[in-house]
Protein backbone atom coordinates (compact mmCIF):
# COMPACT_ATOMS: atom_id res chain seq x y z
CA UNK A 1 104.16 -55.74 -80.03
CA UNK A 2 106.36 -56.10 -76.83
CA UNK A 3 108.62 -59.30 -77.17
CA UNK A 4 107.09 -60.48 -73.89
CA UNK A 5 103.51 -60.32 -74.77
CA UNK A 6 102.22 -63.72 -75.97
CA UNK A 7 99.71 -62.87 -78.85
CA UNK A 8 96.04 -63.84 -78.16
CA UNK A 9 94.57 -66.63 -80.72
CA UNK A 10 91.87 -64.44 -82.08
CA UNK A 11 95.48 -62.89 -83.65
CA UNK A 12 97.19 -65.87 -84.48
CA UNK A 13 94.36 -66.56 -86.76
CA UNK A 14 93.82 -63.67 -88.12
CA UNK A 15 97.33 -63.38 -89.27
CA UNK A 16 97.60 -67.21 -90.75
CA UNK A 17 94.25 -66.33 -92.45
CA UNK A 18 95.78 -63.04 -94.09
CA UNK A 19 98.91 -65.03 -95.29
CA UNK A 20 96.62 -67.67 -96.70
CA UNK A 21 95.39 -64.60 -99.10
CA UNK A 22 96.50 -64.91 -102.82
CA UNK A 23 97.88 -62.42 -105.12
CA UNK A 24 98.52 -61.94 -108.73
CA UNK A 25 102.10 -62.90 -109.82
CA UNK A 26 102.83 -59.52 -110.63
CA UNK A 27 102.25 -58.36 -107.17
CA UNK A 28 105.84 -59.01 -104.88
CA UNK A 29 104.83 -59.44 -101.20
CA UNK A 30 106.99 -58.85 -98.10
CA UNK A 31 106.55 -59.14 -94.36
CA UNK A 32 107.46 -56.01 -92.57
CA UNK A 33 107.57 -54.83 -89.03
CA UNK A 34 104.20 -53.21 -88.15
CA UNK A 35 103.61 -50.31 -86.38
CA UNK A 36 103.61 -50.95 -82.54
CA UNK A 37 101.91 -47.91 -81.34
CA UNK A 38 99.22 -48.19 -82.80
CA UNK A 39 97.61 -51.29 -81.31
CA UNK A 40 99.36 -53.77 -78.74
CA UNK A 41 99.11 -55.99 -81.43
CA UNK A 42 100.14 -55.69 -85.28
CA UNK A 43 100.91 -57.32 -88.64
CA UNK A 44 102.39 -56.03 -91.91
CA UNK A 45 102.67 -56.43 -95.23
CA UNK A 46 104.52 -54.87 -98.70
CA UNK A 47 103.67 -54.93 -101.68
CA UNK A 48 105.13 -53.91 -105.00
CA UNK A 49 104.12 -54.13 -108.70
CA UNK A 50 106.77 -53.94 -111.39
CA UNK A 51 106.02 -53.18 -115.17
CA UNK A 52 109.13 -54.52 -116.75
CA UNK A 53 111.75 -53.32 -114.41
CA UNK A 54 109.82 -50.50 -112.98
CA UNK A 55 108.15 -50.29 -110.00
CA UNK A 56 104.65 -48.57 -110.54
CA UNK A 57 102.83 -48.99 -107.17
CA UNK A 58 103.21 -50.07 -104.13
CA UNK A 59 101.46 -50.34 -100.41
CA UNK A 60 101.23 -51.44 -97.31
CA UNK A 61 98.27 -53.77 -95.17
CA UNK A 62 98.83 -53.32 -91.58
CA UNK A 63 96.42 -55.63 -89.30
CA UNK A 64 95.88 -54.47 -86.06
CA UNK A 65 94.68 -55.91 -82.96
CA UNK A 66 93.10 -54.38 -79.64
CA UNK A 67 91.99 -57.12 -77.33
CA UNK A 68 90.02 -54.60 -75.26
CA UNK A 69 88.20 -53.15 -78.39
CA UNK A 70 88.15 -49.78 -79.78
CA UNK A 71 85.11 -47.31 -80.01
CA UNK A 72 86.25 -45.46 -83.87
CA UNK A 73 86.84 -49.62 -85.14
CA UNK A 74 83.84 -50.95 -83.88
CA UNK A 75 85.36 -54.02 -83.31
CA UNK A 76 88.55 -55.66 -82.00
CA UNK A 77 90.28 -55.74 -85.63
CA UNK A 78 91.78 -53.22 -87.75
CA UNK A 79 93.10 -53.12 -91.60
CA UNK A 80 94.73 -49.81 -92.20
CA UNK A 81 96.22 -49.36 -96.21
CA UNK A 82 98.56 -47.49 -97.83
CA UNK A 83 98.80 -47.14 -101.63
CA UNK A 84 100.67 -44.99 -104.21
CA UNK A 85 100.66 -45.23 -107.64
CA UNK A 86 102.28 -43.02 -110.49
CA UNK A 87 99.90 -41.68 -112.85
CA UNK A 88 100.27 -39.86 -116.12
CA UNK A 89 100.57 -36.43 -115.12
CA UNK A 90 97.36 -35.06 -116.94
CA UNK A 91 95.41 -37.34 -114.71
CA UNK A 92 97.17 -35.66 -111.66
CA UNK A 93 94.83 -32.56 -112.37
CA UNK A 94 91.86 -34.78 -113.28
CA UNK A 95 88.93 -33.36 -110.31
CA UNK A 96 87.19 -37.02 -110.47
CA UNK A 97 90.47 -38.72 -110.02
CA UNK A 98 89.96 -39.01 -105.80
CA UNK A 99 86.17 -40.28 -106.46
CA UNK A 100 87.72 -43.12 -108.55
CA UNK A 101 90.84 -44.00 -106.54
CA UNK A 102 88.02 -44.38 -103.45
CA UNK A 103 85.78 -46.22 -105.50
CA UNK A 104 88.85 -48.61 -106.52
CA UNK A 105 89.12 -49.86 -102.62
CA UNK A 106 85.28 -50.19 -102.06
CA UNK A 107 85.11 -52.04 -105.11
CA UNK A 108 88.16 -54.55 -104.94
CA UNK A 109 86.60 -55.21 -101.74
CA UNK A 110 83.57 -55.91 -102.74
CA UNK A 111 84.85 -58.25 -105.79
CA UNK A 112 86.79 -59.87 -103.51
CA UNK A 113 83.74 -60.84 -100.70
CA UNK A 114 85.21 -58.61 -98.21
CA UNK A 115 83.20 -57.31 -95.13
CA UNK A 116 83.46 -54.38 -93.43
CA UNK A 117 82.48 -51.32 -91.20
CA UNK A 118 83.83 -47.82 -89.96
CA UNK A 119 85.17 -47.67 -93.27
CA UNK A 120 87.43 -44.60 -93.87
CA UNK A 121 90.18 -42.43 -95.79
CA UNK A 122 91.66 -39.98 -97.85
CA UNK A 123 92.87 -40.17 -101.89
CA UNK A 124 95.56 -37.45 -102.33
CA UNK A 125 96.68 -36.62 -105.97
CA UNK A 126 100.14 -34.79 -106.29
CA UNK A 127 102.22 -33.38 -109.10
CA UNK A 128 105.62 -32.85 -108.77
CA UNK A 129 108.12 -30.92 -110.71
CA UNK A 130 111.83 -31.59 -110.62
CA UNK A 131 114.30 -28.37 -110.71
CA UNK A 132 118.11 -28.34 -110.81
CA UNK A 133 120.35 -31.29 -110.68
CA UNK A 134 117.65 -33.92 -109.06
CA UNK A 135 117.60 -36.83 -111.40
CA UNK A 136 114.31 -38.10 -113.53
CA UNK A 137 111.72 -36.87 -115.45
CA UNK A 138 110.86 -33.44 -115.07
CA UNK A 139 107.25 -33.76 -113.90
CA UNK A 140 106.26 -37.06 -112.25
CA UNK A 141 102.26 -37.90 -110.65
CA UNK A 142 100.98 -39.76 -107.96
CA UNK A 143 98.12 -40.96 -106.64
CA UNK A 144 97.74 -41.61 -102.86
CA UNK A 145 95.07 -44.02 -101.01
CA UNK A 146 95.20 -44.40 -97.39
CA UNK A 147 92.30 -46.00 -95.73
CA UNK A 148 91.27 -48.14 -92.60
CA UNK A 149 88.14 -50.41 -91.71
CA UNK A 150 87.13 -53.44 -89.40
CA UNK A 151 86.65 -56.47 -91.11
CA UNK A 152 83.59 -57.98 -90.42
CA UNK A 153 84.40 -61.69 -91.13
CA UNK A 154 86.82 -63.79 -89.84
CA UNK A 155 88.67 -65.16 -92.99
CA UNK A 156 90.61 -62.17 -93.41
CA UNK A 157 92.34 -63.45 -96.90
CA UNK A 158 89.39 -61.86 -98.84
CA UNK A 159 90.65 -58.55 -97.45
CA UNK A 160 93.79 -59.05 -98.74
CA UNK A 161 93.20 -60.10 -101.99
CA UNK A 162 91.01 -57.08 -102.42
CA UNK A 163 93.87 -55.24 -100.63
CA UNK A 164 96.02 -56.81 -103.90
CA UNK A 165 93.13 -56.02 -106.38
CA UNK A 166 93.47 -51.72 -105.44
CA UNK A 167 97.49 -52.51 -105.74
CA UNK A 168 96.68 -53.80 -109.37
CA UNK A 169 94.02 -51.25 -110.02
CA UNK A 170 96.13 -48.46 -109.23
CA UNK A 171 99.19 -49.81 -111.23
CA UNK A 172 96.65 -49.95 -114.09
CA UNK A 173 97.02 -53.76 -114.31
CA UNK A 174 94.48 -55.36 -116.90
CA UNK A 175 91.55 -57.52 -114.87
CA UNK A 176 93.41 -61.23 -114.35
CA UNK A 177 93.53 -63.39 -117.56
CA UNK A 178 93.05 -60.52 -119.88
CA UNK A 179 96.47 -59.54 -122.36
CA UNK A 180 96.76 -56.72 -123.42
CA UNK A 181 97.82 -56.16 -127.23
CA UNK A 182 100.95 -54.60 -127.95
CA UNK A 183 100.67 -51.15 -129.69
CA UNK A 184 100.57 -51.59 -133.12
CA UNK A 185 101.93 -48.59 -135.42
CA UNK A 186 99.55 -47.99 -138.57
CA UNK A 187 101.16 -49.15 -141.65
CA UNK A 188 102.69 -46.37 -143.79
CA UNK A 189 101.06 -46.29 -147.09
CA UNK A 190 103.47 -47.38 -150.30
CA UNK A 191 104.79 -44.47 -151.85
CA UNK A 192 104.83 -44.55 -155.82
CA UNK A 193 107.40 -43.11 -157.86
């Protein structure tokens, strides 16, 4: 956004109403600078989920903003997502896996009350495998989800929660208020002398 262009209200609202969105406590959100070519108008978020001390997915929500409309949006209002995850690597080769990361979005979405159009998007798996003297694990997984559509309503903190719900999804977070039991190791029988 150009520093002298004063931002229309139809975006000042939008934006308040997407900061008004919760998120799980596990989920870290940051402001970030949005894209400015994309739209003469833009806001952006980060987000992060740690296990423990590791970081296991993360994403951005980038709201964008065309006064004069936009044929492809259908509207004036844009959400556009971007989501990674690490997976175990058998899953990396699992053919359903891009079904199910899509499905993920349309149904955290859903959950969440979200409306929407011109819905749209790609779910890249990738595995990786380290040679040489790079650092880590020797073969590390990913799942990719990038994805755009117009929000329908106005009270765009429904979007982002559902935005929140695919980050938890595809960190493999348990649904909210469920714990999940600790492995337990079966007990080794006594041994008799």
């Amino acid at each position: 956004m150009a520093p002298s262009t004063v931002p229309p209200d139809a975006f000042t609202r939008a934006v308040a109403r997407l900061q008004a969105g919760q998120h799980r406590p596990e989920i870290t959100l940051d402001e970030v600078p949005a894209p400015q070519r994309l739209a003469p108008f833009g806001y952006a978020v980060s987000g992060t989920v740690l296990r423990g001390d590791d970081e296991v997915a993360t994403g951005r929500l980038i709201l964008l903003h065309d006064p004069a409309g936009h044929e492809a949006w259908e509207g004036t209002m844009r959400l556009v997502t971007y989501v990674t995850a690490e997976l175990e690597p058998e899953l990396a080769t699992d053919p359903l896996l891009p079904g199910v990361g899509w499905s993920w979005l349309v149904d955290a979405l859903a959950t969440n009350g979200a409306a929407y159009t011109a819905i749209g998007g790609t779910v890249t798996q990738t595995l990786s495998t380290r040679f040489g003297s790079l650092a880590g694990p020797p073969n590390t997984a990913d799942v990719e989800i990038r994805a755009s559509w117009t929000p329908l309503d106005e009270d765009l903190a429904v979007h982002l929660e559902g935005w929140c719900a695919l980050l938890a999804l595809t960190a493999g977070l348990p649904p909210p208020g469920v714990t999940v039991l600790p492995e337990q190791r079966p007990s080794m029988p006594a041994v008799r002398a």
